[in-house]
Protein backbone atom coordinates (compact mmCIF):
# COMPACT_ATOMS: atom_id res chain seq x y z
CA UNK A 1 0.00 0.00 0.00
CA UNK A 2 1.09 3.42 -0.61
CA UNK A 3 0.00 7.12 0.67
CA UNK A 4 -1.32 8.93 -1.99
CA UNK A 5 -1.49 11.94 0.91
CA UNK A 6 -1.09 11.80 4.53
CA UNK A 7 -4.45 11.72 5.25
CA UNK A 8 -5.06 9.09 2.29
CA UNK A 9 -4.60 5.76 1.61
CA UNK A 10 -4.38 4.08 -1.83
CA UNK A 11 -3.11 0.86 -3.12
CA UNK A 12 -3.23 -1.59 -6.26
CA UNK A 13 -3.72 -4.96 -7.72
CA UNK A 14 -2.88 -6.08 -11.36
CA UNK A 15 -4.72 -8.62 -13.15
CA UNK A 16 -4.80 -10.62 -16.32
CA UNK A 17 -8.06 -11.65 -17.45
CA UNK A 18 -7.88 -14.15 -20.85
CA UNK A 19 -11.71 -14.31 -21.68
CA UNK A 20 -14.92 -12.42 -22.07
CA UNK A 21 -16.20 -14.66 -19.45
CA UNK A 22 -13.49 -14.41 -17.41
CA UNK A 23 -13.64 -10.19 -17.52
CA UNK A 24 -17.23 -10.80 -16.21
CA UNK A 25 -16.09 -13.70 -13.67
CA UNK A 26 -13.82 -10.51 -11.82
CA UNK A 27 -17.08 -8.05 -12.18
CA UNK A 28 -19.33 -10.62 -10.44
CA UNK A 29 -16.46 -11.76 -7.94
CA UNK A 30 -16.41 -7.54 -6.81
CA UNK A 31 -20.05 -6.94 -7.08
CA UNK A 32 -20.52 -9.90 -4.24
CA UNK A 33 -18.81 -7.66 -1.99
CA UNK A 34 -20.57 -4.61 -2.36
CA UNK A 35 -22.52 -2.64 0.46
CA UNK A 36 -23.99 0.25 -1.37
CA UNK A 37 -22.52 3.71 -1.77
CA UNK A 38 -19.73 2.59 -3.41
CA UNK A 39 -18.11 4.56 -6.49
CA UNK A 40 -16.66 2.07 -9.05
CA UNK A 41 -14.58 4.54 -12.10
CA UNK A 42 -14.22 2.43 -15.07
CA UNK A 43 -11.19 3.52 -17.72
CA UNK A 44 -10.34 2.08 -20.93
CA UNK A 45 -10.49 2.14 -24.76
CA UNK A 46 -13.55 1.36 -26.68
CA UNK A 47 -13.46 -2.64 -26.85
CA UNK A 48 -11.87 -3.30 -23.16
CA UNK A 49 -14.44 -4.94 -21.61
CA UNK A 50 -15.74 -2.02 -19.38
CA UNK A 51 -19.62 -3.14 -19.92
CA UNK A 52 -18.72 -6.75 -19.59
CA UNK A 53 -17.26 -5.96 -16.24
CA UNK A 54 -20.29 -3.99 -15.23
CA UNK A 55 -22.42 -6.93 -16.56
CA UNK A 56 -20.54 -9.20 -14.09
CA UNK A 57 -20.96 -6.48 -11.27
CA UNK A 58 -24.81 -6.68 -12.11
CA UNK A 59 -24.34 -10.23 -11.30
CA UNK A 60 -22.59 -9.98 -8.30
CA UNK A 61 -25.67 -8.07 -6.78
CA UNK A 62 -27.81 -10.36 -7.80
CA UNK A 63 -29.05 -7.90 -10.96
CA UNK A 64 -31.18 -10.61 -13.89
CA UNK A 65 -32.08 -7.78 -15.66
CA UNK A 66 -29.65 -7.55 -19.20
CA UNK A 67 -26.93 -4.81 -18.32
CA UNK A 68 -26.09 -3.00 -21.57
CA UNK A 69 -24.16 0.18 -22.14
CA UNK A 70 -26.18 3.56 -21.21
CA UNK A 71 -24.23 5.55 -23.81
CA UNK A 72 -27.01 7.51 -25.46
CA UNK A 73 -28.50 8.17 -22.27
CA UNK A 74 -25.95 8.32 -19.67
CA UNK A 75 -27.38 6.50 -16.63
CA UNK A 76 -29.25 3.25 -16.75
CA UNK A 77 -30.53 2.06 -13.33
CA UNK A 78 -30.91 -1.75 -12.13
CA UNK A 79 -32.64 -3.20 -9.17
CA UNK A 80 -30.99 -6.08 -7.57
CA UNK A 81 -32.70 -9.03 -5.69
CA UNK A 82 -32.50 -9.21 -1.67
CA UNK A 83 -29.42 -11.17 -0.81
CA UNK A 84 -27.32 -12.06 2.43
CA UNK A 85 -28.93 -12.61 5.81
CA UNK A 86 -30.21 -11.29 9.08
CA UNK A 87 -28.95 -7.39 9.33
CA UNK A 88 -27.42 -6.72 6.04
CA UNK A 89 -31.03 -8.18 4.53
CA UNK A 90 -32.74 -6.07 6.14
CA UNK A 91 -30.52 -2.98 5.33
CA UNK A 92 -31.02 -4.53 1.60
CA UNK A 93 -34.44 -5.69 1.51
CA UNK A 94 -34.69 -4.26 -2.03
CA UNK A 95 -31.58 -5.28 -3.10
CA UNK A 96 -28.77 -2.45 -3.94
CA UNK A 97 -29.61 -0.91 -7.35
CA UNK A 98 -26.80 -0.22 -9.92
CA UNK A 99 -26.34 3.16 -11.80
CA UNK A 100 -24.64 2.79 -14.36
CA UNK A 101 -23.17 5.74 -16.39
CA UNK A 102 -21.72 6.26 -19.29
CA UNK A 103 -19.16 9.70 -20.12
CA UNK A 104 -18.47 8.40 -23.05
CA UNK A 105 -20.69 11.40 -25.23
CA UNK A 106 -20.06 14.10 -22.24
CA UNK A 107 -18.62 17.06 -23.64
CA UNK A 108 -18.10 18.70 -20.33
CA UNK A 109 -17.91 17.45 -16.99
CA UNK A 110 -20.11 20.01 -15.20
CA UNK A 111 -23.08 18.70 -16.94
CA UNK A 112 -22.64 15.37 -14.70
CA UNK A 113 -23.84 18.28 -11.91
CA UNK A 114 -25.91 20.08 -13.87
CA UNK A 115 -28.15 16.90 -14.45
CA UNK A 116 -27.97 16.11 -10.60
CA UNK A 117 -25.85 12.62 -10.82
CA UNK A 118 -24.14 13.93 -8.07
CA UNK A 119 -26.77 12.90 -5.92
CA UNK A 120 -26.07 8.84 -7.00
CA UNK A 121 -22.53 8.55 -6.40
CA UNK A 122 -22.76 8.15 -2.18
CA UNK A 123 -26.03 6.90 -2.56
CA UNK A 124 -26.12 3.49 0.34
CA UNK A 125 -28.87 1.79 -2.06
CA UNK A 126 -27.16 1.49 -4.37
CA UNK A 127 -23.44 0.94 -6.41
CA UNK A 128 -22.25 3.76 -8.99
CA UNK A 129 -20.50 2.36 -12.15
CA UNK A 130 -18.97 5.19 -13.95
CA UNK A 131 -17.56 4.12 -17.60
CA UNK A 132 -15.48 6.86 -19.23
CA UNK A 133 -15.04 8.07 -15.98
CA UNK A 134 -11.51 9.70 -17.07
CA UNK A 135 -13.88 12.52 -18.61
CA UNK A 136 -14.98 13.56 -15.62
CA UNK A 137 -11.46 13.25 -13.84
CA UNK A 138 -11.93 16.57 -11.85
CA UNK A 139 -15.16 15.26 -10.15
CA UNK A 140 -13.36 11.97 -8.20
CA UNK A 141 -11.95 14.01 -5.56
CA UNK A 142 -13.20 11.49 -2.50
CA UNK A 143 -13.14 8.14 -2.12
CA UNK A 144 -13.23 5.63 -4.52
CA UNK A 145 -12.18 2.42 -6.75
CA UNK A 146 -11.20 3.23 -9.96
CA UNK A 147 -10.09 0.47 -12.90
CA UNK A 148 -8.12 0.69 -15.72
CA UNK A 149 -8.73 -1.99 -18.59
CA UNK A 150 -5.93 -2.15 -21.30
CA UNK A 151 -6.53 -4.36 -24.47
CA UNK A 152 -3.55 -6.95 -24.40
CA UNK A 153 -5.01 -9.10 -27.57
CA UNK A 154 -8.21 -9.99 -28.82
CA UNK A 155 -9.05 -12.00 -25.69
CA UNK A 156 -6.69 -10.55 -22.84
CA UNK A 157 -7.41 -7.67 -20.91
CA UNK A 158 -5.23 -6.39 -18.12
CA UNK A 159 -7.30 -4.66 -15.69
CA UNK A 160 -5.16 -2.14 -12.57
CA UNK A 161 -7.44 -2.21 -9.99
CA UNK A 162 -6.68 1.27 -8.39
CA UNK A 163 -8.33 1.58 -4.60
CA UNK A 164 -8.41 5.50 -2.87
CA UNK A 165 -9.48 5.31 0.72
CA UNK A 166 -9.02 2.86 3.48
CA UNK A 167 -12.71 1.10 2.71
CA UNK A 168 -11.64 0.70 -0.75
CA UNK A 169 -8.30 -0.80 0.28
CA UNK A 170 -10.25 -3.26 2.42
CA UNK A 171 -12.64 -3.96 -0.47
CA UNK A 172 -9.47 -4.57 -3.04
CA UNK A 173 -7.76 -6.65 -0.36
CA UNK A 174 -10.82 -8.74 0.19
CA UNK A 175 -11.76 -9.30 -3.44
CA UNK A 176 -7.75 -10.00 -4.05
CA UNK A 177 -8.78 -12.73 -1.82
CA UNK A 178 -12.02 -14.21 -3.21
CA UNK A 179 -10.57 -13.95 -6.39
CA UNK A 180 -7.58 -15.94 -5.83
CA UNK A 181 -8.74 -18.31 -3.87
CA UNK A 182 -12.00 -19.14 -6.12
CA UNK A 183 -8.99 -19.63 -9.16
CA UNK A 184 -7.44 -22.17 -6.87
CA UNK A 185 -10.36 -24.20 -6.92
């Protein structure tokens, strides 16, 4: 882990996915350990696999609906199913919603404010997915997990999973966990 300032913490994990399926396998493997109110930046060229990581996210919380990109609209929202048990059901009797946006036709960032998104991205209902969230760079100032997917070849992906706050460096660790332990299998 690293300081990214004295008063916060960052810190990173590289993967490699090789598959469509497997892109979606990471998305779903995060999205299980998702509370609500968390802000999830998505970064990467057209082709990436930034809405087939969201559509494994969707799975994760438990979202049937189809998850497709929101790019002529901006912001799609999802309702997931009730999952867990006892406390954190009844916190999530709903199910968390997703809201998913899309930057990718934003010409300026201070419409994301203008529109009122603002109001979705602490939201405890719910999980914010942000694609093209570089466009709005200026607006991340808080807390947050931002990844980067790079096109390695027509299948591989490498995704940096970049974590800003101590809750996301709990989250990373945890999925890091999960993750590798589910490939071990």
């Amino acid at each position: 882990m690293t300081g990214a300032s004295q008063d916060e913490v960052s810190c990173t994990l590289d993967v490699i996915s090789h598959s469509a399926a497997q892109t979606q396998r990471l998305g779903m493997r995060l999205g299980e350990l998702l509370r609500g109110g968390e802000l999830i930046l998505l970064a990467g060229q057209l082709g990436t696999g930034k809405t087939t990581f969201t559509q494994g996210l969707a799975q994760g919380l438990g979202i049937a609906e189809v998850v497709s990109s929101p790019t002529f609209t901006l912001l799609k929202e999802y309702r997931g199913q009730p999952r867990g048990r006892g406390e954190e059901q009844a916190t999530h009797s709903r199910g968390l919603a997703l809201y998913h946006f899309d930057l990718y036709r934003l010409e300026h960032p201070e419409e994301i404010l203008d529109l009122g998104f603002e109001d979705y991205f602490s939201n405890p209902a719910g999980v914010c997915v942000v694609e093209w969230a570089d466009k709005a760079a200026a607006l991340w100032s808080g807390e947050y997990l931002r990844i980067r997917l790079k096109l390695l070849s027509e299948t591989k992906r490498a995704l940096l999973f970049e974590a800003v706050g101590s809750y996301y460096c709990e989250l990373l660790q945890q999925f890091q966990k999960n993750t590798y332990a589910a490939l071990g299998n």
